[in-house]
C-alpha atoms as a PDB file:
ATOM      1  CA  UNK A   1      45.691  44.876  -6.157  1.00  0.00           C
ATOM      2  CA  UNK A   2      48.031  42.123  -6.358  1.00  0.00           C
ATOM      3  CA  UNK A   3      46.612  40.140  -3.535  1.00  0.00           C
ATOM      4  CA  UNK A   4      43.199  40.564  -5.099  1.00  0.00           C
ATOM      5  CA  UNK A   5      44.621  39.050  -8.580  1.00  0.00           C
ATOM      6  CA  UNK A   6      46.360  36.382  -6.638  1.00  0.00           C
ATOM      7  CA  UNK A   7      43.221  35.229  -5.508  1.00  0.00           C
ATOM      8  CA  UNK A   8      41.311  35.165  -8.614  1.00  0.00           C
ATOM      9  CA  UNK A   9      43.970  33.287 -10.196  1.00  0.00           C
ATOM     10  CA  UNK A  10      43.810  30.345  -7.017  1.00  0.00           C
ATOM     11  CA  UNK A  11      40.106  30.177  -8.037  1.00  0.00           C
ATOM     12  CA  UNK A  12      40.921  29.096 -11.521  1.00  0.00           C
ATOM     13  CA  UNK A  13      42.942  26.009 -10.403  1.00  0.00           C
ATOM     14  CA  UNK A  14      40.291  24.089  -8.969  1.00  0.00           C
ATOM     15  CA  UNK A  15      38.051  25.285 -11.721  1.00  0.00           C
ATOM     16  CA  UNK A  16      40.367  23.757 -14.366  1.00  0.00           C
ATOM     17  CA  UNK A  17      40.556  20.830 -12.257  1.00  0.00           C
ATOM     18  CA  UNK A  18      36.716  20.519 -11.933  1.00  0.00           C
ATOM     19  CA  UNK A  19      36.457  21.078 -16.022  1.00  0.00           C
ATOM     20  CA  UNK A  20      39.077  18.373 -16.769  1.00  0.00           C
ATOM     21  CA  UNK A  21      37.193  16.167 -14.541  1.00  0.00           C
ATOM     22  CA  UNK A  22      33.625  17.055 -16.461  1.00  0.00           C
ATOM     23  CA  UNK A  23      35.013  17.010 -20.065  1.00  0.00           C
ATOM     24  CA  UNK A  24      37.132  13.645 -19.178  1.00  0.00           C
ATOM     25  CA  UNK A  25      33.782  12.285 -17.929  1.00  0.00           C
ATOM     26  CA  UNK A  26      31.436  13.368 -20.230  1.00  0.00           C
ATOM     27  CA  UNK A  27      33.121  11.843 -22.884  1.00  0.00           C
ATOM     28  CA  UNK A  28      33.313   8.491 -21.270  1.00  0.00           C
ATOM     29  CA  UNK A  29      29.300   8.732 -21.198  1.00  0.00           C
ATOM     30  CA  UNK A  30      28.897   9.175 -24.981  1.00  0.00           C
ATOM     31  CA  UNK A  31      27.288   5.909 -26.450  1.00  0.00           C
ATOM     32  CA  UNK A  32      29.314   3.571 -28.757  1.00  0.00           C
ATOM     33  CA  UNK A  33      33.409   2.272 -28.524  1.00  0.00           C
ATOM     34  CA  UNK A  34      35.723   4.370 -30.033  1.00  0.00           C
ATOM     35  CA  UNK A  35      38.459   2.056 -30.987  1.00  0.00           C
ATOM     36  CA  UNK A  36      35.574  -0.078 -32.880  1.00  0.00           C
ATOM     37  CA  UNK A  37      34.678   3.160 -34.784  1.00  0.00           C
ATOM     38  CA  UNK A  38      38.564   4.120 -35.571  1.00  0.00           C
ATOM     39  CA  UNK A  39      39.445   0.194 -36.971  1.00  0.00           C
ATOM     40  CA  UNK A  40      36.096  -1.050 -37.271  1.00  0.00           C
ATOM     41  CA  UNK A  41      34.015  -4.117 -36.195  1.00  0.00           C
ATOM     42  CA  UNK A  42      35.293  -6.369 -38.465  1.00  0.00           C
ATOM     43  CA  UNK A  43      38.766  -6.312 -37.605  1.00  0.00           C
ATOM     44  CA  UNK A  44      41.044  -8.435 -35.774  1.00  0.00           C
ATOM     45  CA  UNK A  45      40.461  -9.227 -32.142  1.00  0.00           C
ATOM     46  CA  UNK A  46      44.279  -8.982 -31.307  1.00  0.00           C
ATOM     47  CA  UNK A  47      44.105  -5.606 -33.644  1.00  0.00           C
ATOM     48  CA  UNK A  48      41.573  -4.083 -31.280  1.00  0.00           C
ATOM     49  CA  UNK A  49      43.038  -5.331 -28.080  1.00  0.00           C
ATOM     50  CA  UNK A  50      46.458  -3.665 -29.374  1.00  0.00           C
ATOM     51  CA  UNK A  51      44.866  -0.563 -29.842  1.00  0.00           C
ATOM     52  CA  UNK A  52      43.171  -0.295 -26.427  1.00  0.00           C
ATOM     53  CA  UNK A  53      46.410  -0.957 -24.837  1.00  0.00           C
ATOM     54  CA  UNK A  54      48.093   1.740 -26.625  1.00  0.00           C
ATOM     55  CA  UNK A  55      45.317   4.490 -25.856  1.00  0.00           C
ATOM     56  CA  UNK A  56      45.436   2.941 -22.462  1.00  0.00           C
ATOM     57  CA  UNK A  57      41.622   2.204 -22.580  1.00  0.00           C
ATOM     58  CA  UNK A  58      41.973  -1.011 -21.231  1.00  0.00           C
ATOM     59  CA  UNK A  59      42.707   0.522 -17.867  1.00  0.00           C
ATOM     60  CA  UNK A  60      40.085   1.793 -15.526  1.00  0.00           C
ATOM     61  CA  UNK A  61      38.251   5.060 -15.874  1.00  0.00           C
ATOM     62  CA  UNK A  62      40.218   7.119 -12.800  1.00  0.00           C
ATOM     63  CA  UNK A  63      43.920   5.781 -14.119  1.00  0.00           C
ATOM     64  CA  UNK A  64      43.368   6.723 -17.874  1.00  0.00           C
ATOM     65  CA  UNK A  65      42.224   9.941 -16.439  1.00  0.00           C
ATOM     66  CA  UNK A  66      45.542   9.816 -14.293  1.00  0.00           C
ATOM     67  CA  UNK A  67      47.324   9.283 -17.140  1.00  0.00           C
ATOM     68  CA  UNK A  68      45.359  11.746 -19.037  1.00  0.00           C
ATOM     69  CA  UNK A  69      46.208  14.356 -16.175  1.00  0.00           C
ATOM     70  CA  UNK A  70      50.085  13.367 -16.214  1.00  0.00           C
ATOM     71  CA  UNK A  71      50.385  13.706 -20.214  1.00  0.00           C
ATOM     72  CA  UNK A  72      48.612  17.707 -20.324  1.00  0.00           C
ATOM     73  CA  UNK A  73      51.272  18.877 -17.827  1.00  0.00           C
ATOM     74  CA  UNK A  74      54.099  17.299 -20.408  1.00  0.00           C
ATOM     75  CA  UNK A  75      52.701  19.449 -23.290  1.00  0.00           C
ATOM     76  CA  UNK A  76      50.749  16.270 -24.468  1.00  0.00           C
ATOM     77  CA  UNK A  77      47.400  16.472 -25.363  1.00  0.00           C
ATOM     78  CA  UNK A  78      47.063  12.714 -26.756  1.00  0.00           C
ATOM     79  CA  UNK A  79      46.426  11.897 -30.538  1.00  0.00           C
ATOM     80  CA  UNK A  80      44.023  11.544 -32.590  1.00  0.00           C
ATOM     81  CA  UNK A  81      42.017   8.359 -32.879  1.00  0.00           C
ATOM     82  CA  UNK A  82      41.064   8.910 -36.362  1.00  0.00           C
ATOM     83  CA  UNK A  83      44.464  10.131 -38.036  1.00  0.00           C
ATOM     84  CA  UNK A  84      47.221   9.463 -35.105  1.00  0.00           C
ATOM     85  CA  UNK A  85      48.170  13.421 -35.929  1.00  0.00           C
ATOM     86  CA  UNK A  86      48.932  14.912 -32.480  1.00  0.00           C
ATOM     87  CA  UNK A  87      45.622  16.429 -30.809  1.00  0.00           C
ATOM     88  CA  UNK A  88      48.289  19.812 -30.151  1.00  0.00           C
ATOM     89  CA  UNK A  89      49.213  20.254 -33.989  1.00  0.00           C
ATOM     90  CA  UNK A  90      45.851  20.142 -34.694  1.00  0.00           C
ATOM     91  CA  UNK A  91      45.082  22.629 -31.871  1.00  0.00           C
ATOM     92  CA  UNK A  92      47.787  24.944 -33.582  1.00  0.00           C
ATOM     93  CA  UNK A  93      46.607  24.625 -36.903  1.00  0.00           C
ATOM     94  CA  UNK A  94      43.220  25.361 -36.398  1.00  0.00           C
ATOM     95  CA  UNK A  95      43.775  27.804 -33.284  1.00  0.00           C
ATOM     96  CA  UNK A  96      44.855  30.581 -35.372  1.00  0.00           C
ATOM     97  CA  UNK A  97      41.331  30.595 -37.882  1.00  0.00           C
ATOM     98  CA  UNK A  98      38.878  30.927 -34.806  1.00  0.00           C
ATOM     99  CA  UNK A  99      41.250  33.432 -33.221  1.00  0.00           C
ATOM    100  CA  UNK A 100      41.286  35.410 -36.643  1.00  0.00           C
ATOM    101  CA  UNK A 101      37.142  34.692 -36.620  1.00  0.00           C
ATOM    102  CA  UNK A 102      37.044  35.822 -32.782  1.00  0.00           C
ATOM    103  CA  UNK A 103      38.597  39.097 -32.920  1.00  0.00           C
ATOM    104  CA  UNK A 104      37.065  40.308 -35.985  1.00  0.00           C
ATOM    105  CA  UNK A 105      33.811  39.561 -34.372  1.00  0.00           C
ATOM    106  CA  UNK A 106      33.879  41.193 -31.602  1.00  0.00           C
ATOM    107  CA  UNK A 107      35.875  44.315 -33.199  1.00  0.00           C
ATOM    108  CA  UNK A 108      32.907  44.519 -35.387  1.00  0.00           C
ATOM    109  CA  UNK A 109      30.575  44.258 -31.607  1.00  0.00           C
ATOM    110  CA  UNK A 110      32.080  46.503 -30.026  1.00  0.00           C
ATOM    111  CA  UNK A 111      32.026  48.973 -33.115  1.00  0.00           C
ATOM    112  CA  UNK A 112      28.239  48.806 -33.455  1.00  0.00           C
ATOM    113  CA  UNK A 113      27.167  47.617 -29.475  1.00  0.00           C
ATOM    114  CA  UNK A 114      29.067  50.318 -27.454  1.00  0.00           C
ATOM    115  CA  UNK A 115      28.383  53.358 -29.451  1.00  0.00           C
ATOM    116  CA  UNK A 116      24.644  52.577 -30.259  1.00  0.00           C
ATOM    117  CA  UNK A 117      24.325  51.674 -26.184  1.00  0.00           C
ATOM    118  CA  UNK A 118      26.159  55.442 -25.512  1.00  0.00           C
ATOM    119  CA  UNK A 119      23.252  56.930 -27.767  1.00  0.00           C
ATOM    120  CA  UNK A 120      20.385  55.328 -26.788  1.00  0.00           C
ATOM    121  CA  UNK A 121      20.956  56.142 -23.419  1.00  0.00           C
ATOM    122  CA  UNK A 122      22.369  59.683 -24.078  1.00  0.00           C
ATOM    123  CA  UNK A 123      18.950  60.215 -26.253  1.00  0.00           C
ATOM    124  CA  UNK A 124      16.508  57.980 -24.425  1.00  0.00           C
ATOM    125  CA  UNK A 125      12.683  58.292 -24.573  1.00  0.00           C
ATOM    126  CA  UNK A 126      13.451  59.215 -28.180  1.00  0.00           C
ATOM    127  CA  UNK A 127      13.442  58.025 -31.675  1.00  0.00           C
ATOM    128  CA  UNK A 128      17.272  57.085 -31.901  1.00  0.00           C
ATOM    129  CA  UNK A 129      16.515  55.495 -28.464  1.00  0.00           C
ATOM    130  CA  UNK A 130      13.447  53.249 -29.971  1.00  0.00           C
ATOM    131  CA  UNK A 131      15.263  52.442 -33.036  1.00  0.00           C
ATOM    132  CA  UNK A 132      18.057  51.170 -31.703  1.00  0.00           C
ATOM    133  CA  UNK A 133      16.147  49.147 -29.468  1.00  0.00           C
ATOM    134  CA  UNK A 134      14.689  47.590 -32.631  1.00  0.00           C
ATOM    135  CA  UNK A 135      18.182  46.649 -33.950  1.00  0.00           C
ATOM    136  CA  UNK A 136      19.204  45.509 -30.861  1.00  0.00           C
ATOM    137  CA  UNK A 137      16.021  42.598 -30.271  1.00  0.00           C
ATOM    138  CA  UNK A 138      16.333  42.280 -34.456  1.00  0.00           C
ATOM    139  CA  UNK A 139      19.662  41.406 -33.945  1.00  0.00           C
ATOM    140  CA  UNK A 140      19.342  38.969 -30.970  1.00  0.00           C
ATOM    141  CA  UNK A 141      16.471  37.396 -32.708  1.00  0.00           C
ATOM    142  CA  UNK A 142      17.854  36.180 -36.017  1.00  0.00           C
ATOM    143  CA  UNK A 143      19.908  32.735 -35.453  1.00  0.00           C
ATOM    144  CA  UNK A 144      23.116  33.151 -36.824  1.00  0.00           C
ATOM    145  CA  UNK A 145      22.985  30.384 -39.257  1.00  0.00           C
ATOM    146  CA  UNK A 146      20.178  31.675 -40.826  1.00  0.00           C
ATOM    147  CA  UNK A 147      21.594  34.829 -41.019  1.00  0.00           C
ATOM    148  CA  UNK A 148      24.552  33.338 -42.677  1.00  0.00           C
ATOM    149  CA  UNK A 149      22.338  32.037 -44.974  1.00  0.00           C
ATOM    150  CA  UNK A 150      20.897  35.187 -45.802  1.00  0.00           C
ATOM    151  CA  UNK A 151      24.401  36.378 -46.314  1.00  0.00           C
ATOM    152  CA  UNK A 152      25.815  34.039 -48.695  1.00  0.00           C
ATOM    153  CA  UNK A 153      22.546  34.085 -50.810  1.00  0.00           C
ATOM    154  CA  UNK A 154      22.540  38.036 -51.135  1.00  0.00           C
ATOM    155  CA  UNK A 155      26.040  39.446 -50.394  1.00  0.00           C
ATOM    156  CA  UNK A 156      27.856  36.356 -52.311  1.00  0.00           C
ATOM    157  CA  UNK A 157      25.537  34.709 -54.825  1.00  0.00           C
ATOM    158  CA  UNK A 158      23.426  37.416 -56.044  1.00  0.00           C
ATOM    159  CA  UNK A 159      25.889  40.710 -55.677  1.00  0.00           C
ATOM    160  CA  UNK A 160      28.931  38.807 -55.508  1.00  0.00           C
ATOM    161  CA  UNK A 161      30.628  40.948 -53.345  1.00  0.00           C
ATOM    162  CA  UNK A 162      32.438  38.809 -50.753  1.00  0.00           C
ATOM    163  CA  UNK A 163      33.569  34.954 -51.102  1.00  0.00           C
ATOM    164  CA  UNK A 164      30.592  32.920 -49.973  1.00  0.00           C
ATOM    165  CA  UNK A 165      32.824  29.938 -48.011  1.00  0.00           C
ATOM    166  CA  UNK A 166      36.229  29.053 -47.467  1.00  0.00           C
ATOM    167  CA  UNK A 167      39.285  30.459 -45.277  1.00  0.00           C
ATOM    168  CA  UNK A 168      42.648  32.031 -46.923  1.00  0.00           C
ATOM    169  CA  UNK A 169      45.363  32.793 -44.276  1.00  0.00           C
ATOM    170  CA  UNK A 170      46.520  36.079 -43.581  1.00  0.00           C
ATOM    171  CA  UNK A 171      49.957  35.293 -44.061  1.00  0.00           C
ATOM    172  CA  UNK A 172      49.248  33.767 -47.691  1.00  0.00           C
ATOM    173  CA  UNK A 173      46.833  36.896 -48.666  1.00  0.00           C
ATOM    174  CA  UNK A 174      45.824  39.398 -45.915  1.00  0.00           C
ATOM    175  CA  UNK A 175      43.217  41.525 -47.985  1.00  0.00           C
ATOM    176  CA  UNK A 176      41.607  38.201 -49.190  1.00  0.00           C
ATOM    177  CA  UNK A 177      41.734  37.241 -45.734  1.00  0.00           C
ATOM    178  CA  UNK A 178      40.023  39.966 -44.139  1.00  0.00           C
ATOM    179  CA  UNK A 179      37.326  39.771 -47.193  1.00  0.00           C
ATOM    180  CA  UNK A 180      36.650  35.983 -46.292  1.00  0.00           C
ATOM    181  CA  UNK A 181      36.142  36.650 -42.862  1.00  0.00           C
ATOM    182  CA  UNK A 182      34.161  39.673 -43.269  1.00  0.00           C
ATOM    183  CA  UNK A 183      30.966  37.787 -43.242  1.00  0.00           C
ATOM    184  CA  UNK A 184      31.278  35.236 -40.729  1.00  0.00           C
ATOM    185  CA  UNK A 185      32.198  37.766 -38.235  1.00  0.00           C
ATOM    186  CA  UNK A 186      29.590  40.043 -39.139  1.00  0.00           C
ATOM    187  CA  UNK A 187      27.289  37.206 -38.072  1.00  0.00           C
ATOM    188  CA  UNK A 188      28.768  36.377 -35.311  1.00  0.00           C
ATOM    189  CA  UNK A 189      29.109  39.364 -34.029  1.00  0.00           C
ATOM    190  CA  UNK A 190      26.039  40.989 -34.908  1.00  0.00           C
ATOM    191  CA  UNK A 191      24.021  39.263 -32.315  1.00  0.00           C
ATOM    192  CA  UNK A 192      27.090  39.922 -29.827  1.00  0.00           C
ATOM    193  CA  UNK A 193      26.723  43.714 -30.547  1.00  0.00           C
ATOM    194  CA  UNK A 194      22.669  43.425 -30.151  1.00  0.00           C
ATOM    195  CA  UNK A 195      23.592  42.389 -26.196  1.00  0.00           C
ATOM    196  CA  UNK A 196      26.354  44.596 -25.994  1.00  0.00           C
ATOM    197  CA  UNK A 197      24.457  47.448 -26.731  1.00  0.00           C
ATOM    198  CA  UNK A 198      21.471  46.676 -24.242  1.00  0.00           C
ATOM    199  CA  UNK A 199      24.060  46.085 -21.645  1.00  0.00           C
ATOM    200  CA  UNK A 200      25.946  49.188 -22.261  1.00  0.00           C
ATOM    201  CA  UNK A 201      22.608  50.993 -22.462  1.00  0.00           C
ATOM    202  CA  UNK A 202      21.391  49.802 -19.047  1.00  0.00           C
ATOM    203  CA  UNK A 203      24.921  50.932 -17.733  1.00  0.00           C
ATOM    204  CA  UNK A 204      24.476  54.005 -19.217  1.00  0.00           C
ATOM    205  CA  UNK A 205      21.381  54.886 -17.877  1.00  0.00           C
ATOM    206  CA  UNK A 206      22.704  54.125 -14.482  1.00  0.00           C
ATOM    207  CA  UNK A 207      25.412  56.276 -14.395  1.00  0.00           C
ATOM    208  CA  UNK A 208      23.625  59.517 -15.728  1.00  0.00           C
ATOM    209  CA  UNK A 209      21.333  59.096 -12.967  1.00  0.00           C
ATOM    210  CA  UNK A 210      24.246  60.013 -10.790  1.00  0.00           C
ATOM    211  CA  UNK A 211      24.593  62.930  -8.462  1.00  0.00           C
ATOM    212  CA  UNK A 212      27.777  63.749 -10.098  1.00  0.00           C
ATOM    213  CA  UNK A 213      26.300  64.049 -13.690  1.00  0.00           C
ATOM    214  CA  UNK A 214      23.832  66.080 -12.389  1.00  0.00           C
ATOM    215  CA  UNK A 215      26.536  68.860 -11.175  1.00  0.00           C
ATOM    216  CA  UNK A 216      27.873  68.582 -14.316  1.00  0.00           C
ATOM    217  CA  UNK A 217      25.424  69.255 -16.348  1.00  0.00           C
ATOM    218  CA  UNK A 218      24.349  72.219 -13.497  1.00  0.00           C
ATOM    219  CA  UNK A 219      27.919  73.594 -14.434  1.00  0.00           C
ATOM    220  CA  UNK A 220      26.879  74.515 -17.878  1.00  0.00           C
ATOM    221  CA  UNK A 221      28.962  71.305 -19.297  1.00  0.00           C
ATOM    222  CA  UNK A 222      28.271  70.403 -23.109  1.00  0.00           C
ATOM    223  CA  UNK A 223      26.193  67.414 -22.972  1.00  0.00           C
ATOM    224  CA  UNK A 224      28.960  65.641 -25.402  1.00  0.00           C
ATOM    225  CA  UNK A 225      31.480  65.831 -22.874  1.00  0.00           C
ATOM    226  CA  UNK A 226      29.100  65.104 -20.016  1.00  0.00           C
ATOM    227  CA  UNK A 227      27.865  61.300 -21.994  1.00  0.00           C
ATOM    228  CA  UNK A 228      31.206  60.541 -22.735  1.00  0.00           C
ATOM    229  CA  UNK A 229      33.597  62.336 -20.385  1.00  0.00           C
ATOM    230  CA  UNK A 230      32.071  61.807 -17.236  1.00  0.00           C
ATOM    231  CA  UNK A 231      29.256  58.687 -17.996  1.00  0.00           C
ATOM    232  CA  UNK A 232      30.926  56.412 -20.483  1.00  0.00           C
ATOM    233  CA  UNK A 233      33.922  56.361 -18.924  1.00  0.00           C
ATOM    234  CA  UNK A 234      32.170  55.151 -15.360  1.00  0.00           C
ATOM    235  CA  UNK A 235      30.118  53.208 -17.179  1.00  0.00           C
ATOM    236  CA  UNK A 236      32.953  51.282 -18.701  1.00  0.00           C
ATOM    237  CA  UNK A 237      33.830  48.615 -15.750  1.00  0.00           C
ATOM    238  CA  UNK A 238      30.707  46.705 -16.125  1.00  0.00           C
ATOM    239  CA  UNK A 239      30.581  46.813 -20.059  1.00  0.00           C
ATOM    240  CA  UNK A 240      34.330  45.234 -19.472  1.00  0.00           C
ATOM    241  CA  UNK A 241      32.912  42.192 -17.258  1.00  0.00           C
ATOM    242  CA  UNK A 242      29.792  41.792 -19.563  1.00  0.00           C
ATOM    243  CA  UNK A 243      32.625  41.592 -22.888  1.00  0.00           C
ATOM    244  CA  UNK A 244      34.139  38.563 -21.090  1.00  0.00           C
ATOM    245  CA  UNK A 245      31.027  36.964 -20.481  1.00  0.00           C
ATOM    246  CA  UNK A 246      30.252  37.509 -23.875  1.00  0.00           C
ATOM    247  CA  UNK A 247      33.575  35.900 -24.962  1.00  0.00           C
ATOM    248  CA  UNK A 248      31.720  32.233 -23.760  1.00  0.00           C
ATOM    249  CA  UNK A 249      29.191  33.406 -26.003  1.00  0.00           C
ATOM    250  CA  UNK A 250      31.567  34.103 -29.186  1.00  0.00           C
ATOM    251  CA  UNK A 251      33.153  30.504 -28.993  1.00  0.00           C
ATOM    252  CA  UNK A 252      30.087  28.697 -29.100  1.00  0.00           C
ATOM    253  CA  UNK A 253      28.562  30.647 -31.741  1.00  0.00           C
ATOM    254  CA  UNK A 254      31.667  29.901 -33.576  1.00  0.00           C
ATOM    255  CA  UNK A 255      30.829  26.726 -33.801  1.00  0.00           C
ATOM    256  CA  UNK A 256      28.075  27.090 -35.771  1.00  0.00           C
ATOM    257  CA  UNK A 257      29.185  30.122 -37.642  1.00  0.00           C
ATOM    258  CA  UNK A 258      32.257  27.561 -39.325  1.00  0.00           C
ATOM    259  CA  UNK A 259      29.932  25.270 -39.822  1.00  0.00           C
ATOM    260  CA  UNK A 260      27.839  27.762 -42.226  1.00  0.00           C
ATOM    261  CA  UNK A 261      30.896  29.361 -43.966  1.00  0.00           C
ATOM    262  CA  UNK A 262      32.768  26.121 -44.021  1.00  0.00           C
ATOM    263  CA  UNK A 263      35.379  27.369 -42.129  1.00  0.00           C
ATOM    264  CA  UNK A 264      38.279  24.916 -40.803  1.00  0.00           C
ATOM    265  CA  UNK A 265      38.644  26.387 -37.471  1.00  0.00           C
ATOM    266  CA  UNK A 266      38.177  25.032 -34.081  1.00  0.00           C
ATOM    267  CA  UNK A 267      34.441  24.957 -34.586  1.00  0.00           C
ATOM    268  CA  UNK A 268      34.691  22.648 -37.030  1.00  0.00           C
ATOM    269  CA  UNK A 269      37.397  20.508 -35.644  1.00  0.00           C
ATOM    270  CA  UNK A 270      35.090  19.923 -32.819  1.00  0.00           C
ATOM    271  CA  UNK A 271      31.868  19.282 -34.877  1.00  0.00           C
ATOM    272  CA  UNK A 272      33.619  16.367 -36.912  1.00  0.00           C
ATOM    273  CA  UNK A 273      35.590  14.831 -33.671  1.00  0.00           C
ATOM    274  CA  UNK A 274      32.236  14.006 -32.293  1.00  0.00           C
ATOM    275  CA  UNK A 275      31.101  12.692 -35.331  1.00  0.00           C
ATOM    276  CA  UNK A 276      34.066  10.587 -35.665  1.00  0.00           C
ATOM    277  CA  UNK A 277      34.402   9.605 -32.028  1.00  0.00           C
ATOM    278  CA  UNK A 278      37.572  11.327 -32.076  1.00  0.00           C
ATOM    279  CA  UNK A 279      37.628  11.503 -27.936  1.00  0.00           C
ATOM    280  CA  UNK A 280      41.294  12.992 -27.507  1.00  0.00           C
ATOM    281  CA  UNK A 281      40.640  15.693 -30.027  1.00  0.00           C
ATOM    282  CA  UNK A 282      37.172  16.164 -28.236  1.00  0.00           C
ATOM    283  CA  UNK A 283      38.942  16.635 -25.183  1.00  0.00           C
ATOM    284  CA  UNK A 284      42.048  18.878 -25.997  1.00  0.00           C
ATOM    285  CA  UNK A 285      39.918  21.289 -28.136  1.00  0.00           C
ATOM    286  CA  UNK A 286      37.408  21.418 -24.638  1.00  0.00           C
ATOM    287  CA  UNK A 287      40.039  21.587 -22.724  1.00  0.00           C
ATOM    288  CA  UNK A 288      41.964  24.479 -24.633  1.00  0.00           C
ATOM    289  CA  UNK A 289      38.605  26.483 -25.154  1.00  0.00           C
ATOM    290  CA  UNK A 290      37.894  26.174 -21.088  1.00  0.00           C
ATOM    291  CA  UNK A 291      41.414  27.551 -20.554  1.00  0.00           C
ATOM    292  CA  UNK A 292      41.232  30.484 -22.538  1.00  0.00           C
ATOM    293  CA  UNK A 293      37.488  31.265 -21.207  1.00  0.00           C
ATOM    294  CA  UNK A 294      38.796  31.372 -17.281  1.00  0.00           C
ATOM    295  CA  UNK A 295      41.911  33.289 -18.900  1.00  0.00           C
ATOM    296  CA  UNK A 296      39.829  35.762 -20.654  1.00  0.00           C
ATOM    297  CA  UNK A 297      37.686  36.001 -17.491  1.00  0.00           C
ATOM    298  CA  UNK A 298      40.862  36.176 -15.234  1.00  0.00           C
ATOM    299  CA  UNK A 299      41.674  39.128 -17.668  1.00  0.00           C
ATOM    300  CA  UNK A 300      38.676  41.132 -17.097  1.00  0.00           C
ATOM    301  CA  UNK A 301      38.670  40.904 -13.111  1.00  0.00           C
ATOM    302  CA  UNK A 302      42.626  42.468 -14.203  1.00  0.00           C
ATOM    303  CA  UNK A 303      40.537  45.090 -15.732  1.00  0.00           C
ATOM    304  CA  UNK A 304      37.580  45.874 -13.549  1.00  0.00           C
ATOM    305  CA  UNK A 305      40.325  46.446 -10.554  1.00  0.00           C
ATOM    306  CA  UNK A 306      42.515  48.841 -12.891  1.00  0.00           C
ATOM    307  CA  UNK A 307      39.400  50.462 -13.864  1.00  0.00           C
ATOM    308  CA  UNK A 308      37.870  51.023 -10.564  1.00  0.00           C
ATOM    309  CA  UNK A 309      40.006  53.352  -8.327  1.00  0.00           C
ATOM    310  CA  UNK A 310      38.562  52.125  -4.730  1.00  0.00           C
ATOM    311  CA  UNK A 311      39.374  48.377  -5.582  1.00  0.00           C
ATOM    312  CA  UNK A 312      43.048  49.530  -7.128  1.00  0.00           C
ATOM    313  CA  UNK A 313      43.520  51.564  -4.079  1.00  0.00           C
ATOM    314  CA  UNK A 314      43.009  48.693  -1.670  1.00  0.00           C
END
């Protein structure tokens, strides 16, 4: 089992090195000069050329990624362009929000994808089986922002249940945390929990196909303890790799989802970097979300090897 993890982890070097490469690139394709857009055109010529030198933009494209390279294994991730605040403080700041955002959503997918996926396979051919079906195309259907939408206008404005925008930290007030969050994380995950359950579902059906569910059920077993006993708990290892595809899925829907709710996570750190031409926070926020995607993924494989006894075995 160890050799096996070894391996997957030797896999993610080169594919950190290939993402630095493509997010250090990609950036240096994007139209306009970002020194320009930080002092502006008018300013001084020995201003500008001041400022190049000390973002090292006046050197060529493989040394400033060099130097790029050199500063990320010191801890450094650059600063910003816009506000000179160091690209990892504002990493840590905003970190914790989408993390907070992250897990709630996919507590709240996992809560509706997994058990509606164990029923409609358990019942299928029937109505509980066709109307979850329904919920789960509904709910990969609707866009999340105008789901939000729907949300703010009829939870917030006209009921006035939950706060419509905004972010309170859990450490300042956790109950009027959770409430702000609520929301945002039902959208996000809802459409999470829509492929969850289809996926779980299909998994599902596979295993209770099985020869071995089949002698159970021969031996008189209560189909209860047959679904989840002997199916769900088989069916489990791909449901695990499919939650850490998903987890790709959940960042970039964050994105959007801050945007809606006006939430200052990493979402929209990322949204008004771009807008700014805010390259170093562009790339460290990238960079950071690419890291904890082959992480998450490295995670899983952990997972899938613990959960199936042929691969732990060898």
């Amino acid at each position: 089992m160890l050799r096996i993890i070894a391996n997957r982890a030797l896999v993610a070097i080169p594919t950190l090195i290939l993402v630095s490469m493509m997010i250090f690139g990609l950036q240096k394709m994007l139209p306009g000069d970002p020194v320009l857009a930080m002092a502006g055109e008018d300013q001084n010529p020995q201003v500008i050329a001041t400022l190049r030198l000390k973002y090292h933009l006046d050197e060529p494209v493989p040394v400033q990624y060099a130097l790029w390279v050199r500063d990320i294994f010191h801890g450094d991730l650059g600063a910003s362009l816009r506000t000179d605040v160091p690209v990892t403080k504002l990493i840590a700041q905003k970190l914790p929000v989408t993390l907070q955002l992250a897990v709630m959503a996919m507590i709240i997918a996992v809560g509706i994808g997994i058990p509606l996926g164990v029923l409609s396979a358990a019942n299928k051919g029937k109505a509980l089986d066709y109307g979850a079906n329904i919920l789960a195309l509904t709910g990969m259907s609707i866009p999340n922002f105008w789901l939000g939408i729907i949300l703010i206008f009829v939870v917030s404005v006209k009921w006035q249940l939950l706060p419509s925008s905004g972010y309170v930290s859990p450490a300042e007030d956790f109950w009027l945390s959770i409430k702000t969050m609520l929301m945002p994380a039902f959208v996000l995950g809802a459409a999470l929990g829509a492929q969850l359950m289809r996926h779980t579902r299909s998994a599902m059906l596979s295993v209770l196909r099985s020869d071995y569910i089949r002698t159970a059920r021969a031996k008189g077993l209560l189909k209860g303890t047959v679904v989840v006993k002997h199916g769900f708990r088989n069916a489990l290892i791909p449901i695990v790799t499919v939650l850490a595809l998903l987890f790709g899925e959940l960042l970039a829907g964050a994105v959007l989802t801050e945007q809606v709710f006006t939430i200052p996570g990493f979402g929209k750190l990322v949204v008004d970097a771009v807008f700014n031409r805010d390259y170093a926070v562009v790339q460290g926020v990238v960079l950071v979300t690419a890291v904890g995607f082959i992480v998450v993924n490295l995670f899983a494989d952990v997972l899938y090897i613990l959960l199936n006894p042929r691969l732990r075995r060898s």
